[in-house]
Structures are given as C-alpha cells and as structure tokens.
C-alpha atoms as a PDB file:
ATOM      1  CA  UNK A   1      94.840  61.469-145.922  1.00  0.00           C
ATOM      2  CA  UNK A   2      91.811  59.788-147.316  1.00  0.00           C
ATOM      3  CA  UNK A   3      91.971  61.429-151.092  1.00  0.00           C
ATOM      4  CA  UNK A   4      95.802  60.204-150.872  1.00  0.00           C
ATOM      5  CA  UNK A   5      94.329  56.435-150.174  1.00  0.00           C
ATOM      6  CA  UNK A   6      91.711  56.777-152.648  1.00  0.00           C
ATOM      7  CA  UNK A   7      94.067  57.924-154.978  1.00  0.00           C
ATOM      8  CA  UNK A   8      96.723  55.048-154.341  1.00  0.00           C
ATOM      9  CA  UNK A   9      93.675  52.543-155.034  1.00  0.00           C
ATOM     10  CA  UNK A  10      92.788  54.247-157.735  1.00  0.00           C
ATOM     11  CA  UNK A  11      96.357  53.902-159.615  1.00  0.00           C
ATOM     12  CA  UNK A  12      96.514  50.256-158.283  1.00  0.00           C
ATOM     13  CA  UNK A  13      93.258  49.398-159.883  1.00  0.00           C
ATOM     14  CA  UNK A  14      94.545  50.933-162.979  1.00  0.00           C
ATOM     15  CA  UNK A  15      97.918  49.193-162.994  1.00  0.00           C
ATOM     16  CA  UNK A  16      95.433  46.209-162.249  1.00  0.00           C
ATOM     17  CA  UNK A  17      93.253  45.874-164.862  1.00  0.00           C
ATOM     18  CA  UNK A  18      96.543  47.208-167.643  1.00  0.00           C
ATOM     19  CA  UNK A  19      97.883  44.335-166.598  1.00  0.00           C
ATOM     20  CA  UNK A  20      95.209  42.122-167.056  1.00  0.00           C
ATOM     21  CA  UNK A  21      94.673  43.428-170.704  1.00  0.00           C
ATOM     22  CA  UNK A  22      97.845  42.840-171.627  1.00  0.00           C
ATOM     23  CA  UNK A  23      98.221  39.364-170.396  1.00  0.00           C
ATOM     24  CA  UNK A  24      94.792  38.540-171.912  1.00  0.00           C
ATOM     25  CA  UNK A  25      96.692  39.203-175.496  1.00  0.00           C
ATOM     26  CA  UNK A  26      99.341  37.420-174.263  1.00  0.00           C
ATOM     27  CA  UNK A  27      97.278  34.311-173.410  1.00  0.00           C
ATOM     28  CA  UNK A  28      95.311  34.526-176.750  1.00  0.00           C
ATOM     29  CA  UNK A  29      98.315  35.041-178.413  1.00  0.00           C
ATOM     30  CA  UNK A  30      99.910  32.114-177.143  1.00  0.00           C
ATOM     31  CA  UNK A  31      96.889  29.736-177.633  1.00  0.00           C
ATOM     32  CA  UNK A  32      96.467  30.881-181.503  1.00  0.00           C
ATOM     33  CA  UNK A  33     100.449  30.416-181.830  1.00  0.00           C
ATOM     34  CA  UNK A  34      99.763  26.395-181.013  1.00  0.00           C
ATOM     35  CA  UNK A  35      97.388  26.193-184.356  1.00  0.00           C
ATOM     36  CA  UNK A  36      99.709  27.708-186.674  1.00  0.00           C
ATOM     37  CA  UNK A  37     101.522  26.510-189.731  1.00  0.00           C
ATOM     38  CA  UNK A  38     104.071  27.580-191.858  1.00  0.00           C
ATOM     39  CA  UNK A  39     102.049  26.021-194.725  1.00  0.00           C
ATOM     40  CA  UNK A  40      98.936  26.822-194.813  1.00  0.00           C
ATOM     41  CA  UNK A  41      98.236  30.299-195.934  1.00  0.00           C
ATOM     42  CA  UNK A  42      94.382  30.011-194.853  1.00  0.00           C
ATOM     43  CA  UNK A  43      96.030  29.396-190.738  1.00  0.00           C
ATOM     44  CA  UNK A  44      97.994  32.033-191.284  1.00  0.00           C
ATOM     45  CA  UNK A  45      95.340  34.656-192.203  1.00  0.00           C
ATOM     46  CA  UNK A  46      93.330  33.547-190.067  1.00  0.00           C
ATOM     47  CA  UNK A  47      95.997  33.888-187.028  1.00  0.00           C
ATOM     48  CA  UNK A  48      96.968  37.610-188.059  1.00  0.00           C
ATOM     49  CA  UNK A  49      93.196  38.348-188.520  1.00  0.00           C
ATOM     50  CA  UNK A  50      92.625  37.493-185.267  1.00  0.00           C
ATOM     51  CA  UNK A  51      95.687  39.095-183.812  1.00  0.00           C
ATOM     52  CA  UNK A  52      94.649  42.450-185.582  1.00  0.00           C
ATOM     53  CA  UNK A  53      91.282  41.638-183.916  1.00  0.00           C
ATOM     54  CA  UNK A  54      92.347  41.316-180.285  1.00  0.00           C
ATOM     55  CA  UNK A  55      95.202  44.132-180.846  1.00  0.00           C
ATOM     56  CA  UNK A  56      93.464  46.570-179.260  1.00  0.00           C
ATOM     57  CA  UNK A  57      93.231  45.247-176.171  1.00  0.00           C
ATOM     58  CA  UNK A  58      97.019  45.693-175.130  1.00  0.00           C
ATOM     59  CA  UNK A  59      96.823  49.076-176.560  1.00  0.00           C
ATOM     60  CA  UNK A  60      93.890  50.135-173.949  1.00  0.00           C
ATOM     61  CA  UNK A  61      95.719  48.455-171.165  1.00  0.00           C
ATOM     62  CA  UNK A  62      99.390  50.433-171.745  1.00  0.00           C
ATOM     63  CA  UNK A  63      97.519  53.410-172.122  1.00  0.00           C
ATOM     64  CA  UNK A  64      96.114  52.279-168.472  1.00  0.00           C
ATOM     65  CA  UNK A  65      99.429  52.020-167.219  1.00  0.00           C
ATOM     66  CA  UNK A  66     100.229  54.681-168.268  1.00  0.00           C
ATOM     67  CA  UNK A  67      97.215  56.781-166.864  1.00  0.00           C
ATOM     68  CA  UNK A  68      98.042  54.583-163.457  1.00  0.00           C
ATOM     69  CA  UNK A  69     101.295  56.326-163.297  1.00  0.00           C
ATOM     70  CA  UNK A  70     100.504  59.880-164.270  1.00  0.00           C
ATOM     71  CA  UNK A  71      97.964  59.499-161.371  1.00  0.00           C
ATOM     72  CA  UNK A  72     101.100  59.072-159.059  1.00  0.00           C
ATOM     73  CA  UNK A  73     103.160  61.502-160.264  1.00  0.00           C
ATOM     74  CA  UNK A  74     100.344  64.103-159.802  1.00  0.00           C
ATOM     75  CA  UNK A  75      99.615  63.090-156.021  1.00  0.00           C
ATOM     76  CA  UNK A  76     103.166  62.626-155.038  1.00  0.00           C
ATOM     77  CA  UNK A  77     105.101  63.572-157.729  1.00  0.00           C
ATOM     78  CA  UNK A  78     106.846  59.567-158.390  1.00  0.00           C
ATOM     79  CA  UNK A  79     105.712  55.808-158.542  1.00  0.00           C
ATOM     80  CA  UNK A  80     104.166  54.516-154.871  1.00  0.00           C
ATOM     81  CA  UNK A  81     103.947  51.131-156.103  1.00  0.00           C
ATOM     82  CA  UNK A  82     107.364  49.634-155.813  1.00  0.00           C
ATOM     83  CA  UNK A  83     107.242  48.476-159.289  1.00  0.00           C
ATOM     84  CA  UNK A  84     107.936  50.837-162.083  1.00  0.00           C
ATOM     85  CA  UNK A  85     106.331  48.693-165.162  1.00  0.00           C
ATOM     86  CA  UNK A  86     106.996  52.134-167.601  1.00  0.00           C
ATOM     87  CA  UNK A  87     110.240  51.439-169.188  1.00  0.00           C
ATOM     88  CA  UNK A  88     108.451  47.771-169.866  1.00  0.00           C
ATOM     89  CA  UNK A  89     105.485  49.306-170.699  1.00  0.00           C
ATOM     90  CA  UNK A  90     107.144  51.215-173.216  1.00  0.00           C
ATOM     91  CA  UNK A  91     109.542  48.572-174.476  1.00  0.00           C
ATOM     92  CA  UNK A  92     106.577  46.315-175.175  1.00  0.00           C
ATOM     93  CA  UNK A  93     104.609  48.789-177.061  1.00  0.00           C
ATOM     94  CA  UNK A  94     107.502  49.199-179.564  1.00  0.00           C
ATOM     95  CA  UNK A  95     107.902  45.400-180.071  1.00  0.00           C
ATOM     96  CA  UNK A  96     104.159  45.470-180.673  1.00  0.00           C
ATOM     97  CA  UNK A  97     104.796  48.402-183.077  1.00  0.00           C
ATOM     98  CA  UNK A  98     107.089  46.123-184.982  1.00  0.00           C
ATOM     99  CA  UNK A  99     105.001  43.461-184.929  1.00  0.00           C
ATOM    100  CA  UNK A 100     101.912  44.842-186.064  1.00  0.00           C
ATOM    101  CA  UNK A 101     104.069  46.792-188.813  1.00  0.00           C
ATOM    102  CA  UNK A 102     105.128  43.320-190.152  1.00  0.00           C
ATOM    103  CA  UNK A 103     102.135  41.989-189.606  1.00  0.00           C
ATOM    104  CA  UNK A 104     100.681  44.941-192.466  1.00  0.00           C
ATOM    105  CA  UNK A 105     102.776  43.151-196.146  1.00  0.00           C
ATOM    106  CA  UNK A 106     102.558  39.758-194.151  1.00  0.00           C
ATOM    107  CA  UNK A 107      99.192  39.332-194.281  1.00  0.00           C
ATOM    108  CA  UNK A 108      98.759  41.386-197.829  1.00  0.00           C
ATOM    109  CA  UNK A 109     100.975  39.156-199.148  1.00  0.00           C
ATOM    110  CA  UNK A 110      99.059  35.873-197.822  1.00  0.00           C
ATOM    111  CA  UNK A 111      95.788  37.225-198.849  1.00  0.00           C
ATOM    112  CA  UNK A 112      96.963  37.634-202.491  1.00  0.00           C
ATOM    113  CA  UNK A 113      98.331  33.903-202.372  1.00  0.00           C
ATOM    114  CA  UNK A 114      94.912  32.642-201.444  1.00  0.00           C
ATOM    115  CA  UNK A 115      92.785  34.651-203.115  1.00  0.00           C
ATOM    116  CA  UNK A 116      95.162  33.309-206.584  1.00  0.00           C
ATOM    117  CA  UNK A 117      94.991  29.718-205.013  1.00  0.00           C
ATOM    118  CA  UNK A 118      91.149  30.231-204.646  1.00  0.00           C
ATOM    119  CA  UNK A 119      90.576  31.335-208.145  1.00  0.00           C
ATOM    120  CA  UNK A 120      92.534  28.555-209.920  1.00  0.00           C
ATOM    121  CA  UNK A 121      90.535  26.217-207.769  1.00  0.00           C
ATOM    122  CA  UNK A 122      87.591  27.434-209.285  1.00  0.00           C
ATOM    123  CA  UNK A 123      88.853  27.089-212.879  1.00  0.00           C
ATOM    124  CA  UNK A 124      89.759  23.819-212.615  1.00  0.00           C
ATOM    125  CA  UNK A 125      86.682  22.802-210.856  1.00  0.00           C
ATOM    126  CA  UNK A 126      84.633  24.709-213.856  1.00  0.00           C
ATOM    127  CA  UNK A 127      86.796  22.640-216.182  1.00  0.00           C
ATOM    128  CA  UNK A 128      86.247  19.662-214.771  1.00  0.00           C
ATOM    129  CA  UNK A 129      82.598  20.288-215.250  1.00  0.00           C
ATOM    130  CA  UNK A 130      82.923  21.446-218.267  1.00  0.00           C
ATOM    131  CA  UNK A 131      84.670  17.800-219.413  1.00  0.00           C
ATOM    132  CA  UNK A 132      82.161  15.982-217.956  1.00  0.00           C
ATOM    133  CA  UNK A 133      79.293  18.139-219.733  1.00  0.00           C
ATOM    134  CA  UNK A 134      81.634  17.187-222.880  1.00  0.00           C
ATOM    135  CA  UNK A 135      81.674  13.568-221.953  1.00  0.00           C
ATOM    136  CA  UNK A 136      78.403  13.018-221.146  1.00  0.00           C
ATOM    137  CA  UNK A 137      77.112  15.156-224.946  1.00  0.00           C
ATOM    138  CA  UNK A 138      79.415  12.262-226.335  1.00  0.00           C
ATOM    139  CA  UNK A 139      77.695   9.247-225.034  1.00  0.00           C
ATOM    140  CA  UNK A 140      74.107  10.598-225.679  1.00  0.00           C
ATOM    141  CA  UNK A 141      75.312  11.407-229.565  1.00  0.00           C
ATOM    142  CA  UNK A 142      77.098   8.034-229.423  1.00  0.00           C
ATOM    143  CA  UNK A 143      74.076   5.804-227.821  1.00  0.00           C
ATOM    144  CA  UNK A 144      72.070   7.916-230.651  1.00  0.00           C
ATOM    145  CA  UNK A 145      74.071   6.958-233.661  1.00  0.00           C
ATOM    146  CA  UNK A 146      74.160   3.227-232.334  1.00  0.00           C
ATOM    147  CA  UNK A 147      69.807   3.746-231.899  1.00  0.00           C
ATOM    148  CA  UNK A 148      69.856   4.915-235.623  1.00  0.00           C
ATOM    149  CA  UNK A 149      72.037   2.064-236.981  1.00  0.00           C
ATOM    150  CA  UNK A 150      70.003  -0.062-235.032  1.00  0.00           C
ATOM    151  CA  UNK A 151      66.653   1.341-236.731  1.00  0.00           C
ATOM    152  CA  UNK A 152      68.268   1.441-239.891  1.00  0.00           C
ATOM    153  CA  UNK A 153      68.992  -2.339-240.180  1.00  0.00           C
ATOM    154  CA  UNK A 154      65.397  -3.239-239.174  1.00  0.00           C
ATOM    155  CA  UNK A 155      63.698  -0.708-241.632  1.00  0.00           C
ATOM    156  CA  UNK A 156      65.526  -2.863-244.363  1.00  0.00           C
ATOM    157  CA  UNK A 157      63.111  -5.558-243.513  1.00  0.00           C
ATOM    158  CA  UNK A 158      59.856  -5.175-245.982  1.00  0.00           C
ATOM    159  CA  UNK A 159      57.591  -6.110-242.835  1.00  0.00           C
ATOM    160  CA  UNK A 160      58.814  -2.794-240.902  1.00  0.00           C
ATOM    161  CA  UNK A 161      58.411  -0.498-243.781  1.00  0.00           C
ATOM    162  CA  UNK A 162      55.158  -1.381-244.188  1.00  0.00           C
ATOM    163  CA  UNK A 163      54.089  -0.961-240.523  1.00  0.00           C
ATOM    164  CA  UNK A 164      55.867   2.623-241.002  1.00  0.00           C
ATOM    165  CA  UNK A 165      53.813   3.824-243.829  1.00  0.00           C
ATOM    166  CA  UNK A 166      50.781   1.952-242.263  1.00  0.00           C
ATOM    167  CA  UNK A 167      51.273   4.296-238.501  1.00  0.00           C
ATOM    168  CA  UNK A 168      52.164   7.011-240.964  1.00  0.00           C
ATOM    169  CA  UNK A 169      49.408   6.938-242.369  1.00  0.00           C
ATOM    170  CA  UNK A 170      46.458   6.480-239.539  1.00  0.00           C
ATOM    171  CA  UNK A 171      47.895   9.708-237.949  1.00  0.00           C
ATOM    172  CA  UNK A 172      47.750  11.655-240.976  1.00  0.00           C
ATOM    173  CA  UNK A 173      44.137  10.332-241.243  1.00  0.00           C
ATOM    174  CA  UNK A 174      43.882  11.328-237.890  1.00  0.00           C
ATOM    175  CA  UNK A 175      44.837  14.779-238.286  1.00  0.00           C
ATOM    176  CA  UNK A 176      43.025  15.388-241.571  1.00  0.00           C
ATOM    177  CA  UNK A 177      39.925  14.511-240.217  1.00  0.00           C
ATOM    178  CA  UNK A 178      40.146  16.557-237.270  1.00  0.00           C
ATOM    179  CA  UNK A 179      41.251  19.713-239.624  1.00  0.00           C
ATOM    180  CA  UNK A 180      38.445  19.150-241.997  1.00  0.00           C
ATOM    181  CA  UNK A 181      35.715  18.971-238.800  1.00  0.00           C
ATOM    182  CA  UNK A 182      35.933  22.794-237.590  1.00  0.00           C
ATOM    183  CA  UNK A 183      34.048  21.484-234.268  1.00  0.00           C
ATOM    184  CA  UNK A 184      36.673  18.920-233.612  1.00  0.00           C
ATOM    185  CA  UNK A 185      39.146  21.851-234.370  1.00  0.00           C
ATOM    186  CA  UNK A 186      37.825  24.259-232.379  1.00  0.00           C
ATOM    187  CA  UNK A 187      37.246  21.760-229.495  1.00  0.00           C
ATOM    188  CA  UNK A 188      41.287  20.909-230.113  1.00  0.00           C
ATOM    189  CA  UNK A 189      42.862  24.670-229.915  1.00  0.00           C
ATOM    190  CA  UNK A 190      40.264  25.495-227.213  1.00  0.00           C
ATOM    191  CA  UNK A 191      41.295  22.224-225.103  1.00  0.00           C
ATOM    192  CA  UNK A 192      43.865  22.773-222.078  1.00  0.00           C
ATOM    193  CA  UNK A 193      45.069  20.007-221.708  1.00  0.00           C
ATOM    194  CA  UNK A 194      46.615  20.097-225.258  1.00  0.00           C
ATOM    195  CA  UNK A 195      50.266  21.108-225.690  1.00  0.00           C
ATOM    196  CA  UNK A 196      50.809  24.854-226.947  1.00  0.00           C
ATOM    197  CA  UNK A 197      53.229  23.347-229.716  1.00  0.00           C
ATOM    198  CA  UNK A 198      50.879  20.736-231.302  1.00  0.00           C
ATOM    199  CA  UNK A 199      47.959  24.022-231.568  1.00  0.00           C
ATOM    200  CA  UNK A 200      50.925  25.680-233.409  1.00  0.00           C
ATOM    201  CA  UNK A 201      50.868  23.041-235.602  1.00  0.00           C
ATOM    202  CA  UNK A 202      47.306  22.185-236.410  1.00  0.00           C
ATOM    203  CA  UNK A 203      47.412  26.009-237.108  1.00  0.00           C
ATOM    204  CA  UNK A 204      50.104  25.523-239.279  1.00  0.00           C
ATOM    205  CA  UNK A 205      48.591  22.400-241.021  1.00  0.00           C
ATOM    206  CA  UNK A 206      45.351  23.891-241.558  1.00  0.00           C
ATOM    207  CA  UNK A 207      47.139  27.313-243.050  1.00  0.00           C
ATOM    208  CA  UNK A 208      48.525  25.051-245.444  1.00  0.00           C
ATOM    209  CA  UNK A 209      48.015  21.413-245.741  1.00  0.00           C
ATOM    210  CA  UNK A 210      51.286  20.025-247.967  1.00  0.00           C
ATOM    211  CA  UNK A 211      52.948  21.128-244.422  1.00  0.00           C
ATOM    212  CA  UNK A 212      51.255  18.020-242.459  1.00  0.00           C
ATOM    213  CA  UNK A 213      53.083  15.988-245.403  1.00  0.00           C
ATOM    214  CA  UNK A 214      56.223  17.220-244.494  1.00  0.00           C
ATOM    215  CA  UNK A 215      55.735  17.066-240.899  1.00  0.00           C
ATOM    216  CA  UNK A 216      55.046  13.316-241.053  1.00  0.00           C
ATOM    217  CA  UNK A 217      57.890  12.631-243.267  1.00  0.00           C
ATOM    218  CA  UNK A 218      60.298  14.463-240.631  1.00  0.00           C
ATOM    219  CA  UNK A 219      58.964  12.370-237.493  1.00  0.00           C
ATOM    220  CA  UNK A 220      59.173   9.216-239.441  1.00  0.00           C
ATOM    221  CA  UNK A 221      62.615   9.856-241.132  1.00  0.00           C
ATOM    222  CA  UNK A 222      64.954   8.508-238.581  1.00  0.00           C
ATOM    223  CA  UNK A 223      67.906  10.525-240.243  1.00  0.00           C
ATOM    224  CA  UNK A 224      66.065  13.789-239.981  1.00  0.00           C
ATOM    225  CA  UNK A 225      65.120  12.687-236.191  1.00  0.00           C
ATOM    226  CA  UNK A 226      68.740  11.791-235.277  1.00  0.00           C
ATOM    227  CA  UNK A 227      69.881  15.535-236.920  1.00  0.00           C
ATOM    228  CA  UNK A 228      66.761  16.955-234.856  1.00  0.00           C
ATOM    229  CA  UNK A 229      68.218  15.227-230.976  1.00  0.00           C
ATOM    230  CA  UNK A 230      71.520  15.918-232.177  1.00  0.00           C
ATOM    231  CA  UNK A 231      71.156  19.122-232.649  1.00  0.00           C
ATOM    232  CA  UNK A 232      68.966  19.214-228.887  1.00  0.00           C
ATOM    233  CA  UNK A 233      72.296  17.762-227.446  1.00  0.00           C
ATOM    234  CA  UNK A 234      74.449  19.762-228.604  1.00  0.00           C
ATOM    235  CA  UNK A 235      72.136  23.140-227.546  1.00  0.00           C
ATOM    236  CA  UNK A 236      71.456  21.923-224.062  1.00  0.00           C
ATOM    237  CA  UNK A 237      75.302  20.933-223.675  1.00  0.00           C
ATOM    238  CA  UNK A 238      76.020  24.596-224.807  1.00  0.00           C
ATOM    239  CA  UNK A 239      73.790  26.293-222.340  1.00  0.00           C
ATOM    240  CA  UNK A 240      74.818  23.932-219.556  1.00  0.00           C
ATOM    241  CA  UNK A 241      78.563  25.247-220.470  1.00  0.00           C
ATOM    242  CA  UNK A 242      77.549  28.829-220.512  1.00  0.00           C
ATOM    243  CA  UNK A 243      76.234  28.626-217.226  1.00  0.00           C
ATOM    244  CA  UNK A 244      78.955  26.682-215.767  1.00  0.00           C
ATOM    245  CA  UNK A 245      81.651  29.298-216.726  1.00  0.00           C
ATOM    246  CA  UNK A 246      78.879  32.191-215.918  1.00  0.00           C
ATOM    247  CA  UNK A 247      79.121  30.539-211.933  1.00  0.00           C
ATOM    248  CA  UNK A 248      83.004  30.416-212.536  1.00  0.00           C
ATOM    249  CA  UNK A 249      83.352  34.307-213.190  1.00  0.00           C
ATOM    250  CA  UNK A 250      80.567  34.820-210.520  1.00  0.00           C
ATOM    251  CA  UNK A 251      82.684  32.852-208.263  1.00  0.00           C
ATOM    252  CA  UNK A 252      85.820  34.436-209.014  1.00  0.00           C
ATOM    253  CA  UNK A 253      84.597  37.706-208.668  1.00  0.00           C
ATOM    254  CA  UNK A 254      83.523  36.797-205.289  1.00  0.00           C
ATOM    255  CA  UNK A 255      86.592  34.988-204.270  1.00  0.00           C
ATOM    256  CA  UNK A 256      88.398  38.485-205.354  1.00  0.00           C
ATOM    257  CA  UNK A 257      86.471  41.188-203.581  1.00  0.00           C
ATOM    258  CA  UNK A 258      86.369  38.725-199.854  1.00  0.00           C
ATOM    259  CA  UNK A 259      90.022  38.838-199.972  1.00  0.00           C
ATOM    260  CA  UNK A 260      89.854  42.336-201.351  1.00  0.00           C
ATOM    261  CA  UNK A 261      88.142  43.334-198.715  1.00  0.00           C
ATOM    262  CA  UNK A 262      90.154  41.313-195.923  1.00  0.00           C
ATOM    263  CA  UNK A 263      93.279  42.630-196.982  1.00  0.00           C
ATOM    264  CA  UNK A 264      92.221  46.005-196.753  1.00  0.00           C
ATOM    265  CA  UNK A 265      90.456  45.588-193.498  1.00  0.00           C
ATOM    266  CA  UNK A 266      93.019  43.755-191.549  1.00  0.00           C
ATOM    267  CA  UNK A 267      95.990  45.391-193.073  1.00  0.00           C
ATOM    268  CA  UNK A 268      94.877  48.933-192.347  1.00  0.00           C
ATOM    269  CA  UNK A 269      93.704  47.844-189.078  1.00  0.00           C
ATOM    270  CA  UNK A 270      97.518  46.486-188.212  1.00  0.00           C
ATOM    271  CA  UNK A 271      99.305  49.756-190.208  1.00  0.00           C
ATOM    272  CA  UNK A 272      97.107  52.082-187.107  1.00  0.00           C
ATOM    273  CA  UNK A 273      97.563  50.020-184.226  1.00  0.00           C
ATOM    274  CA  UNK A 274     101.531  49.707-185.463  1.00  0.00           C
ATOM    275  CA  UNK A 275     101.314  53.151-185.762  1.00  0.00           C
ATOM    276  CA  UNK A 276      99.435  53.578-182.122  1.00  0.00           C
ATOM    277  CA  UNK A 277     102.088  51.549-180.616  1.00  0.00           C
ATOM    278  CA  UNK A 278     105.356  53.080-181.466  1.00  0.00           C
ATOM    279  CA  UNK A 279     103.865  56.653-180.788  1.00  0.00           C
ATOM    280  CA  UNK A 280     103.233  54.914-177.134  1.00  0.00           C
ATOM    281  CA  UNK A 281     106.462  53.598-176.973  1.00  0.00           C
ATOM    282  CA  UNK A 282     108.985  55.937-178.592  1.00  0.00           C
ATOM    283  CA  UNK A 283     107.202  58.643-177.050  1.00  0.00           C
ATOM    284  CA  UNK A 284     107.472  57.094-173.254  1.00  0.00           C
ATOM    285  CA  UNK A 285     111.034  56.228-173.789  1.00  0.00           C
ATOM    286  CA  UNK A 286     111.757  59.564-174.753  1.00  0.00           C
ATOM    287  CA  UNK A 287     109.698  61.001-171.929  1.00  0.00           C
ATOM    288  CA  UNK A 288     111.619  58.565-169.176  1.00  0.00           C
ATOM    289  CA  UNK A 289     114.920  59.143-171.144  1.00  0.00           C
ATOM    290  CA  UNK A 290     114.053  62.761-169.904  1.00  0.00           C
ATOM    291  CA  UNK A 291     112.664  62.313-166.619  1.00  0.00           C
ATOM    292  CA  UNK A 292     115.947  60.530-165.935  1.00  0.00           C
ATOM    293  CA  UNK A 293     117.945  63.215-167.198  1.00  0.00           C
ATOM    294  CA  UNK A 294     116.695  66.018-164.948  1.00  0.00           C
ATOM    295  CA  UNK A 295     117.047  63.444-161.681  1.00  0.00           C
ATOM    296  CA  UNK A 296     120.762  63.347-162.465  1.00  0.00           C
ATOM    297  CA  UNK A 297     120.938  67.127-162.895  1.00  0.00           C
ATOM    298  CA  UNK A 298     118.875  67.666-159.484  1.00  0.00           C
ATOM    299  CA  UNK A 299     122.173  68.460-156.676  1.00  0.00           C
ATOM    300  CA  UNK A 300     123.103  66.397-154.252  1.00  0.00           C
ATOM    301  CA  UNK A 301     122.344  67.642-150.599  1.00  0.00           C
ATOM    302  CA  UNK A 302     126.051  69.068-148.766  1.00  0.00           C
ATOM    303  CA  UNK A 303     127.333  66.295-146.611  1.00  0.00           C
ATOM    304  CA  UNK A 304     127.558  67.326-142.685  1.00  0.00           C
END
C-alpha cells in the first residue's frame, strides 16, 4: 500500500514539473512573440535564437510526461490521474517538430540577409571615409597652392628677395662653420637632443659640401617646397586609405564568420531538437494508436 502511494506521488510530481517546463516555453514564448517584427531581420534572429535556446526545455518536460505515465502503467497497468495529457503530449511535440523544422531555412535565410546588410554597411561607411580622406587631401593641396601664390607675389618685391638670400645665407654660414670646427661637429652628432635627420645631413654636407648648396636652394625654393608637402599629402592620404579599406576587409571578415557561425549554431541546434520532437511525437501517436487498438480487441465480459 505504501510503495503504491509513493509511486502515485512520484508520477504526480513528474506530470508536475512536465508541466511546468512546458508552460515555462510557453510563457517565454509568448513574451518574445510581443517584441517581434516582420521587418527587422536583427528581431527576428534574435527571437529564433532564443527560441532554439529555450527549446530544450519542453523537450525535457514531454519526456517527463512521458516517464510520469510509464510509471503508471508499470504499477497498475493505466493512467491514475484522471487526466490523460499523452495524446496532447504527443500532438504538441509534433507541432514543435514543425516548428523547429521551419525554424532551420528561416533563420539561415535571415542570417544571410544580415550578414549581406552588415557588409554593405561597412562599405559604404569605408567609402564615406574614404571621400572625406579625399576631401580633406584637396583642401590642404588647395590652401597650399593659394600659400605659394601668396609667397610668390611677395618674392616679386626686391625688399623680400633680399631678406631671402640674406637668411639664406647666415644659415649656410652657420652650417659651414660648424662643419669646418670638428669640436663643434662632434659636439653636434654626439648631442641628443638633435634630430636624427639633421645628423644625416651634416654627414651628408660634410661628405660633400656642393650638397649644403643644394639643400639651401630646396628649403628656400618655394616651388620645390610646395612639390615636397604635396607630395607628403598625397603619401599620408594614401596610407590613411590603405588602412581604412584594411579595417573594411577586417570588418567584413568579421561580420561574415559571426553570422557564419550563428547560422550554423542555431540552425543545427533547431534541425536536432525538430528532429527530437517528431521522434517523441510520431512515435507516441503510434504507440497510443496501438495501445488503443488492442483495448478494442480485448472481449467484452458475457452479459448475465
């Protein structure tokens, strides 16, 4: 008597908590349902991603159920509860079968939309940077040529040329007399605080002298000095490209392999559980199918 009570309380407590697992779905279900929208493809993954997620849990509480109701039928041999949930135990694990099963291309197909979405997003938003880069090379080369014209005018003026070759030629005084002092030379390279460029070129003037002639004519020839930044703003805008579209294929690639893998994930997740559910179900239909079967064949007691 007391194993047949523990048993009964065990298959309740089963029946119980199945129950409760599937309603659970049910309630999450119901709650992600208000969020979603038929036009955003990020809501939807996001909704089937976190159906797949929480599929499991109706799975584990059918099989419950189910377990609650072998338990009977190996005590007494039928259902003590009253309530025979099988047939919509079954039932529901088919429709969850289906669902999950369209759930599978669904979700493939949304991934593959947002993952193109994503990476033209990125392209444009290179480009745009790209433009801008473009723009702004423009108005440096543009504010240079207007600087140059500018210098230009005034180094028609006799004055200006004369304070030209007058600067030009204190530095060059400058430098010859520290390249003809080998202390002051020494003291120059050996001096830390002194660019590694301008040692190259003290090198490079005392190597050869005539080359502090042509150095001097460069920096004071404002053509040569306008070719010189042009040339600086067209290499930095370069570089400043290359690494813009180096983050755009670095971006892309990313933007590929997280759908990549979310597709795969959440769409092989959703083929096994639609797979797990319509074993469950067409399986316990055809069980019950059977069970009902062999009642009707079972004879009728003789009347009288």
């Amino acid at each position: 008597m007391v194993n047949r009570v523990s048993s009964f309380n065990s298959s309740l407590i089963l029946k119980v908590v199945g129950i409760v697992c599937v309603l659970s779905f049910f309630v999450d279900f119901v709650i992600l349902l208000l969020g979603f929208s038929l036009t955003d493809k990020q809501i939807q993954i996001g909704f089937t991603t976190a159906l797949v997620d929480r599929g499991i849990v109706p799975l584990v509480g059918l099989g419950i159920i189910s377990a609650a109701y072998w338990l009977d039928k190996l005590e007494t041999g039928g259902d003590r509860s009253g309530l025979d949930l099988r047939l919509p135990s079954m039932i529901l694990a088919s429709i969850l079968g289906l669902m999950f099963l369209l759930i599978f291309p669904f979700h493939l197909n949304n991934v593959r939309q947002a993952s193109t979405q994503r990476v033209n997003q990125i392209s444009q938003e290179a480009q745009q940077l790209e433009n801008q880069t473009n723009q702004e090379a423009q108005q440096a080369e543009t504010r240079l040529n207007s600087q140059l014209s500018e210098f230009q005018s005034q180094l028609n003026n006799d004055q200006a040329k004369a304070q030209l070759e007058q600067a030009r030629s204190q530095v060059k005084a400058q430098l010859t007399q520290i390249l003809k002092d080998e202390q002051r030379y020494k003291q120059a390279l050996e001096n830390p605080q002194l660019p590694p460029e301008q040692k190259e070129l003290l090198k490079k003037f005392k190597a050869n002298p005539q080359e502090l002639d042509k150095f001097l004519a460069q920096q004071t020839d404002p053509n040569q000095l306008a070719q010189q930044t042009t040339s600086e703003i067209r290499q930095r805008k370069e570089q400043k490209i290359t690494e813009i579209r180096q983050r755009k294929e670095e971006a892309q690639k990313q933007a590929k392999n997280t759908a990549w893998m979310s597709g795969l994930r959440i769409g092989i997740s959703s083929l096994i559980l639609a797979i797990g559910y319509t074993i469950i179900g067409w399986t316990g239909l055809k069980g019950l199918k059977e069970i009902g079967a062999l009642q009707n064949r079972k004879p009728k007691a003789p009347l009288g």
